[in-house]
PDB file of N, CA and C in Angstrom:
ATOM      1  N   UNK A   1     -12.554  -7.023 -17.860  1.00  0.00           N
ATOM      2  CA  UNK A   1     -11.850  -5.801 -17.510  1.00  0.00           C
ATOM      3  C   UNK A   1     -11.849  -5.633 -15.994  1.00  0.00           C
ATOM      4  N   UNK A   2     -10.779  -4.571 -15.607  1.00  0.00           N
ATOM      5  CA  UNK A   2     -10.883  -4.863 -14.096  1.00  0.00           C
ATOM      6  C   UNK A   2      -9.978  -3.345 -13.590  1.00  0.00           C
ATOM      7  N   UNK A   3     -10.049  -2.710 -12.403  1.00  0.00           N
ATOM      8  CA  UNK A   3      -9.719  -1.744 -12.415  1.00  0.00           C
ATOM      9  C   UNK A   3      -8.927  -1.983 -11.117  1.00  0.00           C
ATOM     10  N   UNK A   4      -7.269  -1.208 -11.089  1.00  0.00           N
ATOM     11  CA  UNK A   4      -6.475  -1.501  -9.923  1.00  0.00           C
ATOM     12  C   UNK A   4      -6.306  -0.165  -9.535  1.00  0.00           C
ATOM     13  N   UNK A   5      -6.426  -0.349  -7.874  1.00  0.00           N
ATOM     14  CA  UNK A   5      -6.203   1.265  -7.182  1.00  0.00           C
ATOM     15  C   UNK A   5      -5.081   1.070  -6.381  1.00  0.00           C
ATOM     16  N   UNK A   6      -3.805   1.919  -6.538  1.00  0.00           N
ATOM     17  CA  UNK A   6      -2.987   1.935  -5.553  1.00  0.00           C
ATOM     18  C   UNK A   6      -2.895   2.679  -4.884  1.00  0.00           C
ATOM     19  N   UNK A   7      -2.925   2.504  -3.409  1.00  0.00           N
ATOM     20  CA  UNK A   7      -3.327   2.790  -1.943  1.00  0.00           C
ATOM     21  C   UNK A   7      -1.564   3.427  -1.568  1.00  0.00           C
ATOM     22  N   UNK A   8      -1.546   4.520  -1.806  1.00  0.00           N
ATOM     23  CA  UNK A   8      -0.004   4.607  -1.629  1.00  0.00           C
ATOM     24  C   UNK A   8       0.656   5.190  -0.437  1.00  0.00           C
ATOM     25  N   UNK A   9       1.506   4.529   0.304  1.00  0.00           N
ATOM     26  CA  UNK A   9       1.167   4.543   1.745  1.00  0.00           C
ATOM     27  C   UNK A   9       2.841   4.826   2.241  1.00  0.00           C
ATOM     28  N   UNK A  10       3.319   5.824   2.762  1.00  0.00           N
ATOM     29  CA  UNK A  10       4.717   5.438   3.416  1.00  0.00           C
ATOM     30  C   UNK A  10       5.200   4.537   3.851  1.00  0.00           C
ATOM     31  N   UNK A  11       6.969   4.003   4.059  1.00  0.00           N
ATOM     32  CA  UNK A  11       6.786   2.536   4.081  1.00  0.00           C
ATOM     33  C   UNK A  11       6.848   2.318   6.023  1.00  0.00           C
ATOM     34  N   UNK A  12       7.116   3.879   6.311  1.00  0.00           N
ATOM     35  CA  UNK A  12       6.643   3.348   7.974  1.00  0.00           C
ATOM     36  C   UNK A  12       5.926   3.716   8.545  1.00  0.00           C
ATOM     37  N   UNK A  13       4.730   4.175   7.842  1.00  0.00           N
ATOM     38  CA  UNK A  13       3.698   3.558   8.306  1.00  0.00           C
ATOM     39  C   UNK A  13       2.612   1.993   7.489  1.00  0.00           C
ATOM     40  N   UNK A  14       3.481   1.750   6.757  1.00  0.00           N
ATOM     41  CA  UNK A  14       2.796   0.513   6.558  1.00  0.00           C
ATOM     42  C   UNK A  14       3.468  -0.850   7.668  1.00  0.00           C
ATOM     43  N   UNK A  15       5.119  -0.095   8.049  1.00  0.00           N
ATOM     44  CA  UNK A  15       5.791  -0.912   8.829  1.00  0.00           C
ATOM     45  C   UNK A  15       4.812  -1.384  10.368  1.00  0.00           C
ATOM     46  N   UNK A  16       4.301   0.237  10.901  1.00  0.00           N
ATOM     47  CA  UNK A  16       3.711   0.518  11.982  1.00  0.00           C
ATOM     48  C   UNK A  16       2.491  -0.505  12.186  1.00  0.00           C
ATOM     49  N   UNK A  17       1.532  -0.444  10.831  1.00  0.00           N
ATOM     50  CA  UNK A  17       0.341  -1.538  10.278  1.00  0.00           C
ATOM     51  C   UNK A  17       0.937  -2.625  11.023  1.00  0.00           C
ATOM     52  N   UNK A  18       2.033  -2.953  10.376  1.00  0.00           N
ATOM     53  CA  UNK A  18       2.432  -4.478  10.753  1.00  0.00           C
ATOM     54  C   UNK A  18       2.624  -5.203  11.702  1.00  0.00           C
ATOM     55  N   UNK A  19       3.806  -4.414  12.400  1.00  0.00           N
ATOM     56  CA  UNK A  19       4.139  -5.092  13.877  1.00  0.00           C
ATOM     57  C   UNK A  19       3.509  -5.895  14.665  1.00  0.00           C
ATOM     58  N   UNK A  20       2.104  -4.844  14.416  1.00  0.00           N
ATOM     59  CA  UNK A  20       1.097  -5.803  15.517  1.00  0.00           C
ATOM     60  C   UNK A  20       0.423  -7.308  14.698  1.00  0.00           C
ATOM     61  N   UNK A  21       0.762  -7.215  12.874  1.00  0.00           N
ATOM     62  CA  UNK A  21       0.270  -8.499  12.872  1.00  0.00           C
ATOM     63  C   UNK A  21       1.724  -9.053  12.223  1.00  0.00           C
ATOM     64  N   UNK A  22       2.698  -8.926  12.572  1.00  0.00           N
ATOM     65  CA  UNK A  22       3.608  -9.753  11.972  1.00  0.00           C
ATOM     66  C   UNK A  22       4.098 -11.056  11.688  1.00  0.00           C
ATOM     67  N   UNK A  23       3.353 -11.627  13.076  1.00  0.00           N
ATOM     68  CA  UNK A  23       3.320 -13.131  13.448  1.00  0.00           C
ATOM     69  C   UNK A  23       2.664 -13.503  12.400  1.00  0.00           C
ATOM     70  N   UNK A  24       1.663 -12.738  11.610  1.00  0.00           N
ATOM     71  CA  UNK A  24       0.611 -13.645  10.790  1.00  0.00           C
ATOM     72  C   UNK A  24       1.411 -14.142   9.260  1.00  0.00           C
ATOM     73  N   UNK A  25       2.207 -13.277   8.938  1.00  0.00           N
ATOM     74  CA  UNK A  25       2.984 -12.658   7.719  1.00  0.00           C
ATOM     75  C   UNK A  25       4.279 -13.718   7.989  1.00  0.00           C
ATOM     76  N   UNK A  26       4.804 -14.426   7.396  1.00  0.00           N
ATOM     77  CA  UNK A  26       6.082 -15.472   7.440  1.00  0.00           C
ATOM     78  C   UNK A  26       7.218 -14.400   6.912  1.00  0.00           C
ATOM     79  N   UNK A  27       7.122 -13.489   5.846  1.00  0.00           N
ATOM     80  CA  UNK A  27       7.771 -12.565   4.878  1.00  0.00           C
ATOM     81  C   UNK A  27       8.539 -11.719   6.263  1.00  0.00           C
ATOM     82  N   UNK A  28       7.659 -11.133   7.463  1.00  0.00           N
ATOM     83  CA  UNK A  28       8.078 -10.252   8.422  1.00  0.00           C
ATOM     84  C   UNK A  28       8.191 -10.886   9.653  1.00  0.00           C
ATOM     85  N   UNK A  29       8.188 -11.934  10.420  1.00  0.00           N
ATOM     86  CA  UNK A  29       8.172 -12.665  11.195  1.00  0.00           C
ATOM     87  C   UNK A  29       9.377 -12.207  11.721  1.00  0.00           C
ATOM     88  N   UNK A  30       9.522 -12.330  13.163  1.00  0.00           N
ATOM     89  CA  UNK A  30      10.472 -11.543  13.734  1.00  0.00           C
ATOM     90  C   UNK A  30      11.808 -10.342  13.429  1.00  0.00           C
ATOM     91  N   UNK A  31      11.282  -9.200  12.358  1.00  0.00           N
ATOM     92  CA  UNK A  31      11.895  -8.415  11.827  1.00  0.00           C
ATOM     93  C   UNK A  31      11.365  -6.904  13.315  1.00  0.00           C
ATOM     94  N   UNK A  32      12.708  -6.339  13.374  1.00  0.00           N
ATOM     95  CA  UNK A  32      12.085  -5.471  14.379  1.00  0.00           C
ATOM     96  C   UNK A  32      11.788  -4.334  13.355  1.00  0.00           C
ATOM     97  N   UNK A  33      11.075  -3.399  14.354  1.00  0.00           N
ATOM     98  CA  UNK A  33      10.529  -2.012  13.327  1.00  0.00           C
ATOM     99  C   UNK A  33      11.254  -1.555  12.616  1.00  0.00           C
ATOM    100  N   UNK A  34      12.984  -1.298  12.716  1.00  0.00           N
ATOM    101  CA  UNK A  34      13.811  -0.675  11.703  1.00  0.00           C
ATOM    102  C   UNK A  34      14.199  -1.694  10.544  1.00  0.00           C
ATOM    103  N   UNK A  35      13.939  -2.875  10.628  1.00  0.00           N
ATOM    104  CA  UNK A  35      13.906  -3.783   9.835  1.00  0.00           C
ATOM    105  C   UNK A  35      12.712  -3.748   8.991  1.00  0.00           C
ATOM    106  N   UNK A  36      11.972  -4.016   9.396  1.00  0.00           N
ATOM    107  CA  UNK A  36      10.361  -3.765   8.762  1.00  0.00           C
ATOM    108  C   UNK A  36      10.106  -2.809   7.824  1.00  0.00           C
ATOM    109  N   UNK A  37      11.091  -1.954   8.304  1.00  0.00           N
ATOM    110  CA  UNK A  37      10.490  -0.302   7.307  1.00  0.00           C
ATOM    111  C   UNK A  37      12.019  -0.778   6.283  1.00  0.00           C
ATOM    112  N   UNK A  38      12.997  -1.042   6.421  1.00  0.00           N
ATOM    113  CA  UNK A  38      13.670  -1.452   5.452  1.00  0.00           C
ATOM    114  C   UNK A  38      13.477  -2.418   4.305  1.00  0.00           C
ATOM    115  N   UNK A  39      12.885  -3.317   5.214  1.00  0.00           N
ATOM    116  CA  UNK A  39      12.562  -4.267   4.160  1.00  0.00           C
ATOM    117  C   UNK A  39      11.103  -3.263   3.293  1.00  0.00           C
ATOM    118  N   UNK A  40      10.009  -2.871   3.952  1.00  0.00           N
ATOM    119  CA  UNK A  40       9.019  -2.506   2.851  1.00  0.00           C
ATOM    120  C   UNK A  40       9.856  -1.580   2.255  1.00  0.00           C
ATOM    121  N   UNK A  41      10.445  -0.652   1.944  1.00  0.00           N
ATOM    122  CA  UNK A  41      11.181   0.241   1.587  1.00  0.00           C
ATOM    123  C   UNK A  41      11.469  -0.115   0.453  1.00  0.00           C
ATOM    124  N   UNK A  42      12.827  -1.704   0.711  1.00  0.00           N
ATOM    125  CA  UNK A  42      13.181  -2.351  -0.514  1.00  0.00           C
ATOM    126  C   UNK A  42      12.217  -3.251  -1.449  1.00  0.00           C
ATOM    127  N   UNK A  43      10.944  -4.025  -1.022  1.00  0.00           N
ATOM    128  CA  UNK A  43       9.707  -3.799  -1.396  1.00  0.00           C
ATOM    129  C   UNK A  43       9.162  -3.120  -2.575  1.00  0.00           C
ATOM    130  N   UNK A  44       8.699  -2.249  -2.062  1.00  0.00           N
ATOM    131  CA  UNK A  44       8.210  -0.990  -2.429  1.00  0.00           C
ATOM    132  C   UNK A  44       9.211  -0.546  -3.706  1.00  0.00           C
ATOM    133  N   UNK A  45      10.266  -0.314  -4.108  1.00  0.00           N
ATOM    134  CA  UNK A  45      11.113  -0.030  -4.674  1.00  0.00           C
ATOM    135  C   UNK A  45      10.964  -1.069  -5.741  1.00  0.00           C
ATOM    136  N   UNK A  46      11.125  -2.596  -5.481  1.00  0.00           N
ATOM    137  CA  UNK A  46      10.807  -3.814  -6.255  1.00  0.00           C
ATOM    138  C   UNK A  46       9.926  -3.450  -7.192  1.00  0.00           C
ATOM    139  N   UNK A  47       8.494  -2.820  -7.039  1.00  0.00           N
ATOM    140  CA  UNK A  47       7.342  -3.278  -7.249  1.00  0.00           C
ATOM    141  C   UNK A  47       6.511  -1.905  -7.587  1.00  0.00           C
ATOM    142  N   UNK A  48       6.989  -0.532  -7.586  1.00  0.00           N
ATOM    143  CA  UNK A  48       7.015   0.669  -7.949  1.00  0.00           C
ATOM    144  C   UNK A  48       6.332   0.585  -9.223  1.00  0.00           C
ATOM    145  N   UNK A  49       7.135  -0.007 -10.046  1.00  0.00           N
ATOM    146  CA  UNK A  49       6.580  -0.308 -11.334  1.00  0.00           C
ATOM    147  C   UNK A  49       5.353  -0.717 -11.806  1.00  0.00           C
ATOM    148  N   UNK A  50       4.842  -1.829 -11.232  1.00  0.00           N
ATOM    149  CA  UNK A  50       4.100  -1.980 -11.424  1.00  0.00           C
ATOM    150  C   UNK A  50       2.414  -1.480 -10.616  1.00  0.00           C
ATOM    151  N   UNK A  51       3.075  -0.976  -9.128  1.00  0.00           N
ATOM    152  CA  UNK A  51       1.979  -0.494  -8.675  1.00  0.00           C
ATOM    153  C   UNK A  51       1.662   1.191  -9.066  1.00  0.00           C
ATOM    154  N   UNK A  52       2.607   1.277 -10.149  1.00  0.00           N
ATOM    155  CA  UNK A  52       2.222   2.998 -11.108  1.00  0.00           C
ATOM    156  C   UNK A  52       1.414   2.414 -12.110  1.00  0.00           C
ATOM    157  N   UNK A  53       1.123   1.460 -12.538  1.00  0.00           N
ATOM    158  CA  UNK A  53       0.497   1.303 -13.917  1.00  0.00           C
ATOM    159  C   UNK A  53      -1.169   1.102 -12.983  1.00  0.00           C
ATOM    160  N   UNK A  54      -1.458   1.738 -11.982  1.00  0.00           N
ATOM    161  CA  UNK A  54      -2.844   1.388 -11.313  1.00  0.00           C
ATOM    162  C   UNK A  54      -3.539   2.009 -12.274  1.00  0.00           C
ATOM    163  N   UNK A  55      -4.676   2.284 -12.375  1.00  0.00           N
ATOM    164  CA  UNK A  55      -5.546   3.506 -13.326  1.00  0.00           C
ATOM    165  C   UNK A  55      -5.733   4.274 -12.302  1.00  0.00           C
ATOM    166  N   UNK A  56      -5.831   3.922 -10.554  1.00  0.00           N
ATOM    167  CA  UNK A  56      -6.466   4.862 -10.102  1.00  0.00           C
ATOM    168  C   UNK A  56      -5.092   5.229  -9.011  1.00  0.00           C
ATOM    169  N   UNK A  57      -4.470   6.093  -8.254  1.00  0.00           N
ATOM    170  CA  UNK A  57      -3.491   5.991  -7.801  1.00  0.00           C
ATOM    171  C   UNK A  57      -3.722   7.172  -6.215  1.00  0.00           C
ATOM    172  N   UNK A  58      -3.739   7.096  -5.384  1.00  0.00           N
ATOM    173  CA  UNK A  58      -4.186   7.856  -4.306  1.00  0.00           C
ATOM    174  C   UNK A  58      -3.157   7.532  -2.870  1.00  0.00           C
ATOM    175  N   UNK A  59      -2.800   8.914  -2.417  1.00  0.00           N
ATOM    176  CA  UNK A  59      -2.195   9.118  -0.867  1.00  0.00           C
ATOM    177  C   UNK A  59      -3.445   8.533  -0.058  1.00  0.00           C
ATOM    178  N   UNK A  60      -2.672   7.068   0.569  1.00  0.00           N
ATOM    179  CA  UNK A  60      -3.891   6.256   1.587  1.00  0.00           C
ATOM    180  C   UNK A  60      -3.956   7.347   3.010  1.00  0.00           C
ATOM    181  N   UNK A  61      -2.877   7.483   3.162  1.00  0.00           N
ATOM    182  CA  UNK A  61      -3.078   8.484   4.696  1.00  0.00           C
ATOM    183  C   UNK A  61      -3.878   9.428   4.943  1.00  0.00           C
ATOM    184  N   UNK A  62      -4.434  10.124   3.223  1.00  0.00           N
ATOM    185  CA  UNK A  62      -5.504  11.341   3.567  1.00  0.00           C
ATOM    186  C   UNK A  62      -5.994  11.280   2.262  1.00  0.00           C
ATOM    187  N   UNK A  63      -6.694   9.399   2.141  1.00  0.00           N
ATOM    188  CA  UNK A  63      -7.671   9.018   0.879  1.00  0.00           C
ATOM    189  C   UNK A  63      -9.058  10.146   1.860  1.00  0.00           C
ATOM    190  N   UNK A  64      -9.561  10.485   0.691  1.00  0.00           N
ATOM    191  CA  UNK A  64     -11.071  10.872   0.882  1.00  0.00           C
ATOM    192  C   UNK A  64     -11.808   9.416   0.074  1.00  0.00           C
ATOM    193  N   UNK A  65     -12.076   9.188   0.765  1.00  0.00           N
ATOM    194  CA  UNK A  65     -13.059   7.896   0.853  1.00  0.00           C
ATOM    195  C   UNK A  65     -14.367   8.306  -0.747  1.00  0.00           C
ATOM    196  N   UNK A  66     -15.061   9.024  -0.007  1.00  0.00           N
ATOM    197  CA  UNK A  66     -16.468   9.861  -0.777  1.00  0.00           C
ATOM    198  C   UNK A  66     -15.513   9.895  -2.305  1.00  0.00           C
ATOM    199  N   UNK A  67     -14.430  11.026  -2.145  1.00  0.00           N
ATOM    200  CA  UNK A  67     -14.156  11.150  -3.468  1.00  0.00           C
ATOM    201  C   UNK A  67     -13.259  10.050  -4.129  1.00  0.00           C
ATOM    202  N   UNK A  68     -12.644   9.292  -3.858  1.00  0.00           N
ATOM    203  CA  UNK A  68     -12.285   7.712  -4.269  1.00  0.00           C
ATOM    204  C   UNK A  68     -13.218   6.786  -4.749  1.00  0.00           C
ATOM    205  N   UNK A  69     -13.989   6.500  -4.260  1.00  0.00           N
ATOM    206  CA  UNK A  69     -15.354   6.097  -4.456  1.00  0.00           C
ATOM    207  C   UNK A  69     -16.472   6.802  -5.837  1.00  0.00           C
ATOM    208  N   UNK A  70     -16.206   7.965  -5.949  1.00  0.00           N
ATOM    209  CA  UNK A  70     -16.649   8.845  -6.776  1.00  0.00           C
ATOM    210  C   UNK A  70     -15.779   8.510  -8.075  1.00  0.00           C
ATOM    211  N   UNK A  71     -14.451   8.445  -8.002  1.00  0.00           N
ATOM    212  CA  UNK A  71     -13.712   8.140  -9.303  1.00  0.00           C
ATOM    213  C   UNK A  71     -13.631   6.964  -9.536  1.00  0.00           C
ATOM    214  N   UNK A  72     -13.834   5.897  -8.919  1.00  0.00           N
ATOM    215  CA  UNK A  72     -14.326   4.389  -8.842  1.00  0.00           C
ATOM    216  C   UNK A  72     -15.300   3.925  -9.668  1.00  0.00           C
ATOM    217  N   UNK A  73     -16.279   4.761  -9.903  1.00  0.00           N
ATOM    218  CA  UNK A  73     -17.704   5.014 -10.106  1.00  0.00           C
ATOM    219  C   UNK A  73     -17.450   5.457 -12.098  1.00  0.00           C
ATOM    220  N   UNK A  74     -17.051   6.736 -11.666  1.00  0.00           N
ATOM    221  CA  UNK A  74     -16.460   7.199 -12.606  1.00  0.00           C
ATOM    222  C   UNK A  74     -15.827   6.383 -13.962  1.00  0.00           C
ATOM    223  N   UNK A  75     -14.942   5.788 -13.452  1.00  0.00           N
ATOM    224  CA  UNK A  75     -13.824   4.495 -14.296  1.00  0.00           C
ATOM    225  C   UNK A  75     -15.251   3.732 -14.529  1.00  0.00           C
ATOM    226  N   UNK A  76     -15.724   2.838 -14.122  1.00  0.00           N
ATOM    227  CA  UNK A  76     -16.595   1.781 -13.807  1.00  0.00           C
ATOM    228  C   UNK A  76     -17.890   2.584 -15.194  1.00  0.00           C
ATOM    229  N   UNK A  77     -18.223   4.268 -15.072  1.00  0.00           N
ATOM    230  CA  UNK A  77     -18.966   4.076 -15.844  1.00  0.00           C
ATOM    231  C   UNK A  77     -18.758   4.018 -17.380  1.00  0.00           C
TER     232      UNK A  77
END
């Protein structure tokens, strides 16, 4: 058994995340920022589906850590 948390994050600021490592990523490799947030956008949209079936599902921008961790715990017991 295994428990999935989705970290659910706007797609510009996950774009913002990136930029600085984009070189590392082949998928975003010279995409500029309005590109970046388009593409996660369309992404994100792809894959909706399946990142709703998480058990645990949380706004990353203002996760409380303590209480994430607490429902982590929770599931787990």
């Amino acid at each position: 058994h295994g428990l999935s948390v989705f970290l659910d994050m706007p797609p510009a600021a996950i774009a913002h995340r990136l930029l600085h490592a984009r070189q590392k990523r082949p998928l975003v490799l010279g995409k500029t920022g309005k590109e970046l947030t388009l593409f996660i956008e369309k992404k994100l949209a792809e894959r909706l589906i399946c990142y709703e079936k998480a058990h645990l599902k949380t706004k990353a921008l203002h996760v409380n850590i303590a209480a994430l961790a607490g429902e982590i715990k929770a599931y787990e017991g």
